[in-house]
PDB file of N, CA and C in Angstrom:
ATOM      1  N   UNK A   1      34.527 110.800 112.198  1.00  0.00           N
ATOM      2  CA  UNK A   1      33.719 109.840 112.935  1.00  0.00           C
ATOM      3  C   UNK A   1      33.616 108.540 112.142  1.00  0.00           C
ATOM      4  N   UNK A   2      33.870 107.021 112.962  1.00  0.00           N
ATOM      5  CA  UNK A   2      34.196 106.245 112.341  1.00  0.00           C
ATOM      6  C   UNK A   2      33.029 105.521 112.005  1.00  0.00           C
ATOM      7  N   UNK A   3      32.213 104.791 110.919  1.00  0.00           N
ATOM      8  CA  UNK A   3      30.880 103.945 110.753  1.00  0.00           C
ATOM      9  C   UNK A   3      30.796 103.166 111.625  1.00  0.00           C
ATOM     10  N   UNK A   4      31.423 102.781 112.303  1.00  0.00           N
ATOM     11  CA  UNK A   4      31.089 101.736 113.243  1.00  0.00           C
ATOM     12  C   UNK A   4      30.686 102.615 114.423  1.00  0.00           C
ATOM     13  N   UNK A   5      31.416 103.281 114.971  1.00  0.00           N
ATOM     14  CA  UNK A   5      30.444 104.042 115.949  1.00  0.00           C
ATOM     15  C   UNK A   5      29.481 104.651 115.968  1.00  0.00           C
ATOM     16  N   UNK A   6      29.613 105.719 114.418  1.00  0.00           N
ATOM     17  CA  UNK A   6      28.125 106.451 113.828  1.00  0.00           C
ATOM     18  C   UNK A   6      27.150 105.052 113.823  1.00  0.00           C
ATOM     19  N   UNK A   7      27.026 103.872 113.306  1.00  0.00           N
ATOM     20  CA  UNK A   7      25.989 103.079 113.356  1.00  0.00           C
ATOM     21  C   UNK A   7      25.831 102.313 114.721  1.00  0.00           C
ATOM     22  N   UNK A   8      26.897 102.113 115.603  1.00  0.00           N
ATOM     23  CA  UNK A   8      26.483 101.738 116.860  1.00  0.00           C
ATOM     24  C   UNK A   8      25.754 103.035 117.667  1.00  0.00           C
ATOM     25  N   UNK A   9      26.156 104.194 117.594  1.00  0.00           N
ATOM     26  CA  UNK A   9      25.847 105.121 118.076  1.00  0.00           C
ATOM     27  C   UNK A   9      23.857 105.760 118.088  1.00  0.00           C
ATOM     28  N   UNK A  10      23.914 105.302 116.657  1.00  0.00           N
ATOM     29  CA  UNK A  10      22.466 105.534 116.000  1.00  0.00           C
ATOM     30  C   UNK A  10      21.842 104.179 116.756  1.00  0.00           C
ATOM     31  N   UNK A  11      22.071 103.152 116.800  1.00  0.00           N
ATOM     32  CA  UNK A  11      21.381 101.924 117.590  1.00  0.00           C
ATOM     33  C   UNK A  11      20.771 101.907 118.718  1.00  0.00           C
ATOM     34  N   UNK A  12      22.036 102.367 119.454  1.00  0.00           N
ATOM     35  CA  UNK A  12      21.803 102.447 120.861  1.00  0.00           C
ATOM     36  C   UNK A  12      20.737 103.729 120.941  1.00  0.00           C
ATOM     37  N   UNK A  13      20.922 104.629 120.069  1.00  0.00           N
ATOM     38  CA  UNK A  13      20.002 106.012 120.454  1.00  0.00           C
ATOM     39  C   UNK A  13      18.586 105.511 120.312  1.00  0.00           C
ATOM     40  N   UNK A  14      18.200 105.120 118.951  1.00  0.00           N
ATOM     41  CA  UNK A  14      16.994 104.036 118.994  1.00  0.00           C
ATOM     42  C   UNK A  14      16.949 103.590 120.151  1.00  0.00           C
ATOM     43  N   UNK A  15      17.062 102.257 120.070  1.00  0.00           N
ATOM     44  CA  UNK A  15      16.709 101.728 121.235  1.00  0.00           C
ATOM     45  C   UNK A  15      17.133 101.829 122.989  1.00  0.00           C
ATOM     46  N   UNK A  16      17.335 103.042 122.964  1.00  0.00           N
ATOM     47  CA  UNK A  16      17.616 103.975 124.358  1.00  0.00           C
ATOM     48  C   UNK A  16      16.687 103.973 125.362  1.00  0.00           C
ATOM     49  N   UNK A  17      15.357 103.720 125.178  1.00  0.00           N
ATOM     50  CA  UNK A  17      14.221 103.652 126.096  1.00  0.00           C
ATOM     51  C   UNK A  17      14.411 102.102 126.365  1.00  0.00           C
ATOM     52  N   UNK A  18      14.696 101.515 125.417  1.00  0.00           N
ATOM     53  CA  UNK A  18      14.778  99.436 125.927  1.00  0.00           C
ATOM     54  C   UNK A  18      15.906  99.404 126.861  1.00  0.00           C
ATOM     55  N   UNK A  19      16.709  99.851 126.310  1.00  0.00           N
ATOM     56  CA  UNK A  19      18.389  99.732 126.698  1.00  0.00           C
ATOM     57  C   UNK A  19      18.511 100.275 128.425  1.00  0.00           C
ATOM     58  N   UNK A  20      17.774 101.521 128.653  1.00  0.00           N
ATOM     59  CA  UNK A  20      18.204 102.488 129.862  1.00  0.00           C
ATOM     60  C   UNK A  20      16.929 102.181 130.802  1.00  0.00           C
ATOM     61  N   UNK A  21      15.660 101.923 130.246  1.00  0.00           N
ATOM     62  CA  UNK A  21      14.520 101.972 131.046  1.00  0.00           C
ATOM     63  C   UNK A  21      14.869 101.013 131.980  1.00  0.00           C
ATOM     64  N   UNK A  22      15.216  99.750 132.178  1.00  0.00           N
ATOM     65  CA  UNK A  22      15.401  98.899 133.496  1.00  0.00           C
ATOM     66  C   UNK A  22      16.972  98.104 133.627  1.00  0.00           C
ATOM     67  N   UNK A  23      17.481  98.690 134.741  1.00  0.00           N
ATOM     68  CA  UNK A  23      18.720  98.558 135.037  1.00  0.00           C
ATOM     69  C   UNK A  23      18.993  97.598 136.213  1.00  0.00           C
ATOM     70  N   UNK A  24      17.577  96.704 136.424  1.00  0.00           N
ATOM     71  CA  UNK A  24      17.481  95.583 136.970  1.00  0.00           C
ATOM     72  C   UNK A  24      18.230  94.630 136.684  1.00  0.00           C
ATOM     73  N   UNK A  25      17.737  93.050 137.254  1.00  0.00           N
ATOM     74  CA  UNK A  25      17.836  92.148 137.485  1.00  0.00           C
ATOM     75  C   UNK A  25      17.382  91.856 136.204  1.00  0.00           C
ATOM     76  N   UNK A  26      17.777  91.040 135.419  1.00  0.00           N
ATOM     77  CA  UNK A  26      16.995  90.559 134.315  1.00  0.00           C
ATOM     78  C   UNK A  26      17.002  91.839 132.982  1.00  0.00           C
ATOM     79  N   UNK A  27      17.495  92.778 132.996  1.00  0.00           N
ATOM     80  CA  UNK A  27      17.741  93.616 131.985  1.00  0.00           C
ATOM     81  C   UNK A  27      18.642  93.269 130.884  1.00  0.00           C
ATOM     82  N   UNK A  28      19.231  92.700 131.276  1.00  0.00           N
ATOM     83  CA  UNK A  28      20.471  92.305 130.219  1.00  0.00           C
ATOM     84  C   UNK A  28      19.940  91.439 129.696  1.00  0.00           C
ATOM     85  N   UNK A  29      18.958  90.289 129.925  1.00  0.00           N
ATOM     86  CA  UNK A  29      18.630  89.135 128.913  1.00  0.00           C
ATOM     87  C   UNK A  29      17.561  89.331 127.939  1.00  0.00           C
ATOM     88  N   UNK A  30      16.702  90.495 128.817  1.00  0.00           N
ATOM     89  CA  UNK A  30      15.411  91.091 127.870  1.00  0.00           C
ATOM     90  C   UNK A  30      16.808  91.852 126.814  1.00  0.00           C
ATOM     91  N   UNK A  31      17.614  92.271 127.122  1.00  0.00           N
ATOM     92  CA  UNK A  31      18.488  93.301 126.115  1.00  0.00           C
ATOM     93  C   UNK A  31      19.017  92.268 124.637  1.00  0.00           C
ATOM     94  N   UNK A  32      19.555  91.443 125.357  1.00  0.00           N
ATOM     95  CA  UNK A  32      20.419  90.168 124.756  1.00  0.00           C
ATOM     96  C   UNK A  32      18.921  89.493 123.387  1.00  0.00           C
ATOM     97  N   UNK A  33      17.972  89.501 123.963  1.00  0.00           N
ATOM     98  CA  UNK A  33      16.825  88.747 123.444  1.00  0.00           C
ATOM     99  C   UNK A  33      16.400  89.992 122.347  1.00  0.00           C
ATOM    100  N   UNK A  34      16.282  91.317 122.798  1.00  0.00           N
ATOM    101  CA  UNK A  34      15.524  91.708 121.476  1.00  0.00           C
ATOM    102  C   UNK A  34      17.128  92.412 120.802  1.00  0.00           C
ATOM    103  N   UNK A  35      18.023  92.410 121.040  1.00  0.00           N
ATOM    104  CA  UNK A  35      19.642  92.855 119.923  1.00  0.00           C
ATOM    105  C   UNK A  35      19.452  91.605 119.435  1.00  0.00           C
ATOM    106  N   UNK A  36      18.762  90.218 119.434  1.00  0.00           N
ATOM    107  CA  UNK A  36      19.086  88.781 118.636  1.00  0.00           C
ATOM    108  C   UNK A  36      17.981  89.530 117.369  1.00  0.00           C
ATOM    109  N   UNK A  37      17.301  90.060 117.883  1.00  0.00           N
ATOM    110  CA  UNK A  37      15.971  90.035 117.099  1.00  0.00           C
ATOM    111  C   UNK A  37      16.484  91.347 115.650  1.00  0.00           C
ATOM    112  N   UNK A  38      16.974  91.849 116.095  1.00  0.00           N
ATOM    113  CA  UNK A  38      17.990  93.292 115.426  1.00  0.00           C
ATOM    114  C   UNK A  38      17.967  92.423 113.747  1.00  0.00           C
ATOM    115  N   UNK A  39      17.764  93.567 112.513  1.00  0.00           N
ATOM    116  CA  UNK A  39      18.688  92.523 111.422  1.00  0.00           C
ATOM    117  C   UNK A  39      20.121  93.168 111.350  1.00  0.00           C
ATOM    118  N   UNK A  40      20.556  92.360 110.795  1.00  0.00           N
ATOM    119  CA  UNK A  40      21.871  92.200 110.451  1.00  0.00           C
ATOM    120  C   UNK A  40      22.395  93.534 109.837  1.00  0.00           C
ATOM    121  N   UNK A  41      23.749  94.049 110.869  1.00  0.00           N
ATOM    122  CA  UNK A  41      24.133  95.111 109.687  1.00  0.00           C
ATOM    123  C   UNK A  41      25.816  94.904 109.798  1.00  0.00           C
ATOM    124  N   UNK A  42      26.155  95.493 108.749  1.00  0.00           N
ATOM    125  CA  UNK A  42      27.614  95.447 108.745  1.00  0.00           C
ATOM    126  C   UNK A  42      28.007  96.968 108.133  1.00  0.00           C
ATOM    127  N   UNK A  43      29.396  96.633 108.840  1.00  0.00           N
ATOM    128  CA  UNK A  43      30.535  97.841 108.162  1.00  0.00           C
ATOM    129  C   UNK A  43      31.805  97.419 107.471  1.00  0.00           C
ATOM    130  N   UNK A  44      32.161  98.141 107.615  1.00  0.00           N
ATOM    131  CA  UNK A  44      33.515  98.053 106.684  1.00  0.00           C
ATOM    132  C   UNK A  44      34.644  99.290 106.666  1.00  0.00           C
ATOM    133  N   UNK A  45      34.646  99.239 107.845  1.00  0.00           N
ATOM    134  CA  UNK A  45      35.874 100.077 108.529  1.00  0.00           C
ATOM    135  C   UNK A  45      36.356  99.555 109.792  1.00  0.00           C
ATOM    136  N   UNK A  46      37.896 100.161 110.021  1.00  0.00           N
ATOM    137  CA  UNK A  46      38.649  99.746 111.388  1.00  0.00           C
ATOM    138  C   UNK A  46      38.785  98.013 110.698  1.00  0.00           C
ATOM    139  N   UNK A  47      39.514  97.470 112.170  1.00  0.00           N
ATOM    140  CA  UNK A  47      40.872  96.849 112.074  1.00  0.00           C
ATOM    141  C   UNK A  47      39.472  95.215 111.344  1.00  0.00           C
ATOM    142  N   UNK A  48      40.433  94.540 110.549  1.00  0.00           N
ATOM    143  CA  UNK A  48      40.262  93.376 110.212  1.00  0.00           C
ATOM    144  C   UNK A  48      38.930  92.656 111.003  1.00  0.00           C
ATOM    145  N   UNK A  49      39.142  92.384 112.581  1.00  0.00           N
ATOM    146  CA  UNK A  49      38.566  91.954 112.910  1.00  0.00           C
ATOM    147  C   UNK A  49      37.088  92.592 113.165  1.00  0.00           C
ATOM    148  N   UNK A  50      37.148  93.499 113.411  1.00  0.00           N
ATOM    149  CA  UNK A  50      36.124  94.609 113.166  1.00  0.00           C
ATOM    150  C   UNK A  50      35.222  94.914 111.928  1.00  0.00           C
ATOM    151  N   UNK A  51      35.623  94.274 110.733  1.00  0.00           N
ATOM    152  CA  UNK A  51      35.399  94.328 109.179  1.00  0.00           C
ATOM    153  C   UNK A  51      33.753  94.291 109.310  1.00  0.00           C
ATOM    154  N   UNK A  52      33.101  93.180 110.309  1.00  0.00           N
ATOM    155  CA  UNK A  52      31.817  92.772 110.325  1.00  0.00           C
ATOM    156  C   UNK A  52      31.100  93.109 112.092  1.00  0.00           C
ATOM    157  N   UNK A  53      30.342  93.628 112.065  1.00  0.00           N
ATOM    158  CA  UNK A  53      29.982  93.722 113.363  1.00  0.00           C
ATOM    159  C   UNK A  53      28.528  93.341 112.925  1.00  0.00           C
ATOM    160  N   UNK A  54      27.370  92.317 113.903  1.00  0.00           N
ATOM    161  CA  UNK A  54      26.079  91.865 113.957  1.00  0.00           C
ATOM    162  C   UNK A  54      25.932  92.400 115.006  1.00  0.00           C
ATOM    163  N   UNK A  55      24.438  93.000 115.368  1.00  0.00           N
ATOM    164  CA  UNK A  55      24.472  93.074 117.052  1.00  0.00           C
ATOM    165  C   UNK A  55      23.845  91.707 117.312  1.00  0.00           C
ATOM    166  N   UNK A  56      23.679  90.946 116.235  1.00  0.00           N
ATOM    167  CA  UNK A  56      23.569  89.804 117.098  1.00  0.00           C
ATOM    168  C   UNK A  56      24.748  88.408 117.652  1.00  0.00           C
ATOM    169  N   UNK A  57      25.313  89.169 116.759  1.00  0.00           N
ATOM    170  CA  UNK A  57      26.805  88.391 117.178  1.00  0.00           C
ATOM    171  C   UNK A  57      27.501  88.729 118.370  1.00  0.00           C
ATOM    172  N   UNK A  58      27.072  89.864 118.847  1.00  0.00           N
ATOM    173  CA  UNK A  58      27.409  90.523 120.042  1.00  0.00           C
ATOM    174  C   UNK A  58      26.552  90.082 121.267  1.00  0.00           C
ATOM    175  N   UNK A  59      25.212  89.992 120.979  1.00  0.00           N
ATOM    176  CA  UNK A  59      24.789  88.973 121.652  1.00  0.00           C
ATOM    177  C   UNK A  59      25.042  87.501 122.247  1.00  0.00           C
ATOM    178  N   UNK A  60      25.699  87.091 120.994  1.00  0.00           N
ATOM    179  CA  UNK A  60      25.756  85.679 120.983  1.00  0.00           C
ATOM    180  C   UNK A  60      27.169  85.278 121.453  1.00  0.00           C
ATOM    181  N   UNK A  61      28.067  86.253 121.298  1.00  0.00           N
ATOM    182  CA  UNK A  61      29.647  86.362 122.332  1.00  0.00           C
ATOM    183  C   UNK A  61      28.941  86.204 123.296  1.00  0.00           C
ATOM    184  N   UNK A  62      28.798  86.884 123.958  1.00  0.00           N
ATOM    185  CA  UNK A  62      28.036  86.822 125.412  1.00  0.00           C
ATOM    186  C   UNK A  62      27.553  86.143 126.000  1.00  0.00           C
ATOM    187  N   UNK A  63      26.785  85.433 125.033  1.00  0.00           N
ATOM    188  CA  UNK A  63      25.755  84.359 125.649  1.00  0.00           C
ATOM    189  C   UNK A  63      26.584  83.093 126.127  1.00  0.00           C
ATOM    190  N   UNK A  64      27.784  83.295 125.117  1.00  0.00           N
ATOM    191  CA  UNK A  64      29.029  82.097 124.792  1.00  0.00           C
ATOM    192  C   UNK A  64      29.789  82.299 125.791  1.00  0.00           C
ATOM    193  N   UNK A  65      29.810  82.907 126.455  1.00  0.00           N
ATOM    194  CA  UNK A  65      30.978  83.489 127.388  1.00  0.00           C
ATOM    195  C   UNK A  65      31.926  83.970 126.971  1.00  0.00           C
ATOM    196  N   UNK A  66      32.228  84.382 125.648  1.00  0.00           N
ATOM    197  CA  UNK A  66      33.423  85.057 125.438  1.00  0.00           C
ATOM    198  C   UNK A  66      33.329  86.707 124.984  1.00  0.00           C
ATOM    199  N   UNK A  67      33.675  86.697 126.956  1.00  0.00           N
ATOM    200  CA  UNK A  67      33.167  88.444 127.200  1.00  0.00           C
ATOM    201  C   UNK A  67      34.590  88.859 126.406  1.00  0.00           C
ATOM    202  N   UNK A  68      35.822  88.203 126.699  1.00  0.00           N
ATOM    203  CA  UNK A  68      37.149  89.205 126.041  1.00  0.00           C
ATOM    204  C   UNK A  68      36.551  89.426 124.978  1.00  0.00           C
ATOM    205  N   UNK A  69      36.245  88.994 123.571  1.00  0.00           N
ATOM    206  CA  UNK A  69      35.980  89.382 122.415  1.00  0.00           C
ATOM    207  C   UNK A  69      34.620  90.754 122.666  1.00  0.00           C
ATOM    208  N   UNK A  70      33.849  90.548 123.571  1.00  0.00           N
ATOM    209  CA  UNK A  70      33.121  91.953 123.354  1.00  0.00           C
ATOM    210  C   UNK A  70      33.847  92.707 124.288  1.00  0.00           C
ATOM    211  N   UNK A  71      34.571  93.017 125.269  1.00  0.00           N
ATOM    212  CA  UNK A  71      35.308  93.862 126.041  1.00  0.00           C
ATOM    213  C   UNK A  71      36.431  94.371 124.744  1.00  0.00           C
ATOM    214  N   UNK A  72      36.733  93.372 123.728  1.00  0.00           N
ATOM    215  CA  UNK A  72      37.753  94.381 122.709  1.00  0.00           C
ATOM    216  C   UNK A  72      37.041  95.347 121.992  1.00  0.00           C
ATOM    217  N   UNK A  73      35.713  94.688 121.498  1.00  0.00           N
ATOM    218  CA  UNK A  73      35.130  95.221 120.407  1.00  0.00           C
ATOM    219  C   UNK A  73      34.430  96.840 121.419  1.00  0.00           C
ATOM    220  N   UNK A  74      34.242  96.521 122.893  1.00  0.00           N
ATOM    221  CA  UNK A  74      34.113  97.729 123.643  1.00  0.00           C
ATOM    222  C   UNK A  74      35.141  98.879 123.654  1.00  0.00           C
ATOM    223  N   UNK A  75      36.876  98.230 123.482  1.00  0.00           N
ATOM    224  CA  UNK A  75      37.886  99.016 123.499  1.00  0.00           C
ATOM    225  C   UNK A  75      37.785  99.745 122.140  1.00  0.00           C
ATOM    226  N   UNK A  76      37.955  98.775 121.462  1.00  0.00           N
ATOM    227  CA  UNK A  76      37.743  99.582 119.747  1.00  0.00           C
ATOM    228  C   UNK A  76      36.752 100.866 119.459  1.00  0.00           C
ATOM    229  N   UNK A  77      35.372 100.696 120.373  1.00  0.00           N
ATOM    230  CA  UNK A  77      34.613 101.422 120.502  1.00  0.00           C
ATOM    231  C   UNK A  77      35.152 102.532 121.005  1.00  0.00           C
ATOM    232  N   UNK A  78      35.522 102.433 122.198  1.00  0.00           N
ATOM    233  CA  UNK A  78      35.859 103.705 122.623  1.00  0.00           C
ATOM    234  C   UNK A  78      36.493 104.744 122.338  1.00  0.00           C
ATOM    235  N   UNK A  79      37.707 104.465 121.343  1.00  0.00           N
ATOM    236  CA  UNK A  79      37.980 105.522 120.359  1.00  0.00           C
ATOM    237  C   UNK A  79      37.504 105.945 119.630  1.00  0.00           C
ATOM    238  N   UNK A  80      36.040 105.737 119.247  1.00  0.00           N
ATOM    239  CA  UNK A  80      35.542 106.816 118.353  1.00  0.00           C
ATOM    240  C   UNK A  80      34.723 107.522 119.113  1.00  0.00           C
ATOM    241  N   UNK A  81      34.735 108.556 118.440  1.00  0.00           N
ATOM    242  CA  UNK A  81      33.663 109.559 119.351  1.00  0.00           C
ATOM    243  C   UNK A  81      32.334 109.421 119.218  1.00  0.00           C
ATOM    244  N   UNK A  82      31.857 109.024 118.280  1.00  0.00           N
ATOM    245  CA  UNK A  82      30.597 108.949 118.590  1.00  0.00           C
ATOM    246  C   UNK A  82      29.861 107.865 119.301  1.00  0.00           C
ATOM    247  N   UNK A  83      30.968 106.922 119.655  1.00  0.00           N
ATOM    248  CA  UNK A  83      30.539 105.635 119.941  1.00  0.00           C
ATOM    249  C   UNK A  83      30.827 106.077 121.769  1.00  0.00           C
ATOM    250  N   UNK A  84      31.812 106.603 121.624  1.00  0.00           N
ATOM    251  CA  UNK A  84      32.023 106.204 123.144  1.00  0.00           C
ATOM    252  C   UNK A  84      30.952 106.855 124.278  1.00  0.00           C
ATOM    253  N   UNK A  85      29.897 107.349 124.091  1.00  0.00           N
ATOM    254  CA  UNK A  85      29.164 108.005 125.372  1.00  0.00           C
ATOM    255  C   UNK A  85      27.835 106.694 124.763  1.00  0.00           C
ATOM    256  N   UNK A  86      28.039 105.362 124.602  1.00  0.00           N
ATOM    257  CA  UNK A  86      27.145 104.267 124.313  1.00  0.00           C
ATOM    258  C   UNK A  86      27.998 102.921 125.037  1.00  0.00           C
ATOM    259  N   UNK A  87      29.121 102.704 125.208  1.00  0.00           N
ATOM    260  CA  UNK A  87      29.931 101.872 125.208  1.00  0.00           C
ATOM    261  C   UNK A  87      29.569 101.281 126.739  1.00  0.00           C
ATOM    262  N   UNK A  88      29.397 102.230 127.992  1.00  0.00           N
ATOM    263  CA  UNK A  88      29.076 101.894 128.978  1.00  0.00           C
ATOM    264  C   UNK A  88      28.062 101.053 129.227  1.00  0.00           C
ATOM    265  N   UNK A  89      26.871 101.038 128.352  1.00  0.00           N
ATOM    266  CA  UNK A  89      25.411  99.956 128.123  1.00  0.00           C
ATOM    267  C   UNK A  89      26.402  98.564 128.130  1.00  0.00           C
ATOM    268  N   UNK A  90      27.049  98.406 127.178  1.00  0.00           N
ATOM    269  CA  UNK A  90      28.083  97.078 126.842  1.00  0.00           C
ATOM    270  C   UNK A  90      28.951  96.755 128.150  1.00  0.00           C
ATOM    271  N   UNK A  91      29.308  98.117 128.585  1.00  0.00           N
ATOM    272  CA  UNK A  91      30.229  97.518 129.462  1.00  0.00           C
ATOM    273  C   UNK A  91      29.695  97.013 130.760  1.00  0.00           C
ATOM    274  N   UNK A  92      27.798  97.270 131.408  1.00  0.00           N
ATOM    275  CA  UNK A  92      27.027  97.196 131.675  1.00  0.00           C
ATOM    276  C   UNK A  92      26.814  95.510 131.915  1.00  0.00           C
ATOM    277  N   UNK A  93      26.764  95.193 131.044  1.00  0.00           N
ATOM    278  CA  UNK A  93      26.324  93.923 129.850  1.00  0.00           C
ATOM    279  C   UNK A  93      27.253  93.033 130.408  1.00  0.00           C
ATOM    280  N   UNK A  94      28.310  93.290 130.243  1.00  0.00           N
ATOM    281  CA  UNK A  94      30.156  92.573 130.328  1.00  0.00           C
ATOM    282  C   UNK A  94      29.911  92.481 132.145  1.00  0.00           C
ATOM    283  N   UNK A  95      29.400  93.246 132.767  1.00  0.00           N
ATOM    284  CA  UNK A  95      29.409  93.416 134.281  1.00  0.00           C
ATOM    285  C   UNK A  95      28.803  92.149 134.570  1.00  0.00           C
ATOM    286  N   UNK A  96      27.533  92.199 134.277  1.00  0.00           N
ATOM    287  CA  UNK A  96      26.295  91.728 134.549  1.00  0.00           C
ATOM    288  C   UNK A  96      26.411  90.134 134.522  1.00  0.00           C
ATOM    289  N   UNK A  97      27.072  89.814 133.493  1.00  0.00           N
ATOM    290  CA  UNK A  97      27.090  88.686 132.465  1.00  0.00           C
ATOM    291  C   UNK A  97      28.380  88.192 133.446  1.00  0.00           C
ATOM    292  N   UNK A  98      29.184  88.513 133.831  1.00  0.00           N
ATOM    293  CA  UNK A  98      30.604  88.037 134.725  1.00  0.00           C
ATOM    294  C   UNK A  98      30.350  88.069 135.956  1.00  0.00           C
ATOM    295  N   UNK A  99      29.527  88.217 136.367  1.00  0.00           N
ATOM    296  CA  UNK A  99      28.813  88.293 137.894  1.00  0.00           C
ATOM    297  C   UNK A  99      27.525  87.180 138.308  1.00  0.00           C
ATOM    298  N   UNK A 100      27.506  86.836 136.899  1.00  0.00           N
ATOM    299  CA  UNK A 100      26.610  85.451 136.551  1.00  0.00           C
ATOM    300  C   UNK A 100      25.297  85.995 136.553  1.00  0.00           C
TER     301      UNK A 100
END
């Protein structure tokens, strides 16, 4: 199991009641607003670009419009196992956010 998913995996489980409780209108920005608030963590496994993951940088793709860069960092996800039954929240996110 790769650190990046074991620590995305542990995140999302935390904050699983924020994340799943409202699948509204407006869920994704309350989401976007408290992952800014997150501190900073990093890893140091998987490919180069992957070296550093913030969840607030993941936020802040998003906010930027550049869903490709979190739709990769979603693909990357999905090969690990522990990550991938979390990845759908993101891909959630990626929906939401492209639908304006």
């Amino acid at each position: 199991e790769g650190a990046v998913g074991k620590w995305f995996g542990t995140w999302f489980e935390v904050n699983s009641d924020m994340l799943l409780g409202d699948c509204g209108v407006g869920s994704s920005e309350e989401w976007l607003r408290r992952l800014a608030e997150q501190p900073t963590r990093s890893v140091s496994t998987g490919p180069a670009s992957m070296a550093l993951i913030d969840p607030r940088e993941v936020a802040h793709q998003i906010v930027e419009g550049r869903l490709e860069v979190v739709q990769a960092w979603v693909s990357w996800l999905e090969g690990d196992a522990v990550a991938s039954g979390h990845t759908e929240i993101m891909r959630t996110l990626l929906t939401q956010s492209m639908d304006g």
